[in-house]
Protein backbone atom coordinates (compact mmCIF):
# COMPACT_ATOMS: atom_id res chain seq x y z
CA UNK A 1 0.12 -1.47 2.51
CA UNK A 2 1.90 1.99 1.69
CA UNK A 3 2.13 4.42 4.06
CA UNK A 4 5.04 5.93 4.26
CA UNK A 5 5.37 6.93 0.66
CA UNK A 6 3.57 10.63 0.45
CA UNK A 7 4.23 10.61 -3.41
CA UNK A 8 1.32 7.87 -3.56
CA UNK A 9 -2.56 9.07 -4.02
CA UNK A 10 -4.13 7.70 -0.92
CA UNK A 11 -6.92 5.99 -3.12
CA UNK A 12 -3.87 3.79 -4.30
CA UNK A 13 -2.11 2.67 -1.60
CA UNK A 14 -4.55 -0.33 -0.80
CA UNK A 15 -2.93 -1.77 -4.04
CA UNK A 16 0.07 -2.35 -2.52
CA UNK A 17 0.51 -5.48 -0.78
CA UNK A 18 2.01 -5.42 3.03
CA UNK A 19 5.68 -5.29 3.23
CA UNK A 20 7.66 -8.67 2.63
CA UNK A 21 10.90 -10.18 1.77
CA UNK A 22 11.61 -9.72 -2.07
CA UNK A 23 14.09 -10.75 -4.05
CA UNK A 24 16.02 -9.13 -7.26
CA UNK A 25 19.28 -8.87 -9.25
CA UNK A 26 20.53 -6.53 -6.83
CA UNK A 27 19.46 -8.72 -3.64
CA UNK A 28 17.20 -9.18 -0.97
CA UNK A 29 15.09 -6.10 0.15
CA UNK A 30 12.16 -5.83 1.74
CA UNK A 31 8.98 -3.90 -0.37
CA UNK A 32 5.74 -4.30 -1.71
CA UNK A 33 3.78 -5.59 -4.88
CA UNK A 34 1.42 -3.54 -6.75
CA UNK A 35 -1.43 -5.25 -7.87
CA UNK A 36 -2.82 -3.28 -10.80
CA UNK A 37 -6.46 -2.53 -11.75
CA UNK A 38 -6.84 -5.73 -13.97
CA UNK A 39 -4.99 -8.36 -11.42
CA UNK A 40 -1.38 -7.84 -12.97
CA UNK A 41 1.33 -7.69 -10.20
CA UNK A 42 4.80 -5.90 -9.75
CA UNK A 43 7.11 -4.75 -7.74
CA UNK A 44 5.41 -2.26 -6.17
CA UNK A 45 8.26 -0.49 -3.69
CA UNK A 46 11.59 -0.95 -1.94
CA UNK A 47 11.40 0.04 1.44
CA UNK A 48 14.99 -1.07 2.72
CA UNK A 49 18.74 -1.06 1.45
CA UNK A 50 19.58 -4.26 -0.07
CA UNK A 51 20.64 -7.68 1.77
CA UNK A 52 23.24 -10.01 1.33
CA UNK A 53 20.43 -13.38 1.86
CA UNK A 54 16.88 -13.81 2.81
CA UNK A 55 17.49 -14.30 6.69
CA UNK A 56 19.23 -10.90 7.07
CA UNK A 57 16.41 -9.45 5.43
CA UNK A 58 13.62 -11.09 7.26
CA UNK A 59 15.40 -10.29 10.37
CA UNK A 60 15.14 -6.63 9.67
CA UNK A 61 11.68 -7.05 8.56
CA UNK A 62 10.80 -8.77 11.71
CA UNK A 63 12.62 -5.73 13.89
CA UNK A 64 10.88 -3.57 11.57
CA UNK A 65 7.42 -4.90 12.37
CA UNK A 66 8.23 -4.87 16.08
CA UNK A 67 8.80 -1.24 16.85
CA UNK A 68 6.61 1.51 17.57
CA UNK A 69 7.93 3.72 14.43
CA UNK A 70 8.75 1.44 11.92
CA UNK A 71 8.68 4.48 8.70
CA UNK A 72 11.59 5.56 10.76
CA UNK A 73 13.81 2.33 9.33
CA UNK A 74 12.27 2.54 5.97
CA UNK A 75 12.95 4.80 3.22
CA UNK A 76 10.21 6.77 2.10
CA UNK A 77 11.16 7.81 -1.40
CA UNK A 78 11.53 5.98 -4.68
C-alpha cells in the first residue's frame, strides 16, 4: 500500500497493491498497481530509480523492506 505519496486521498491508497518488482520499457523499478473501482489494474506508482535486471531490484526492495525508514529510500512524488 501507499504511504508515502501525500498527493494520494487516504480513502485511495488501499487500492494500491504493496510494493513489488515491476518491470517496463525503461527497466526494472520497484512500485505498485492500482486496482481500480471495477477490478481493472495498472501501474499504480514508481517508488525507486530504475534497474539494470530484476535481482538488483529485488535486492533493493528487500533492503528497503528491512529498515526502520524505508520512505526515506523511496521517492515520494510522481
Amino acid at each position: 500500500m501507499i504511504t508515502n505519496a501525500d498527493y494520494i486521498e487516504p480513502s485511495q491508497k488501499g487500492r494500491y497493491s504493496p510494493l513489488q518488482v515491476l518491470k517496463s520499457a525503461a527497466g526494472y523499478y520497484i512500485g505498485t498497481i492500482y486496482t481500480d473501482e471495477y477490478g481493472d489494474k495498472e501501474p499504480g506508482s514508481r517508488d525507486s530509480g530504475y534497474f539494470a535486471t530484476q535481482e538488483k531490484a529485488q535486492q533493493f526492495l528487500d533492503t528497503v523492506s528491512s529498515v526502520a525508514n524505508p520512505q526515506d529510500y523511496l521517492r515520494d512524488h510522481p
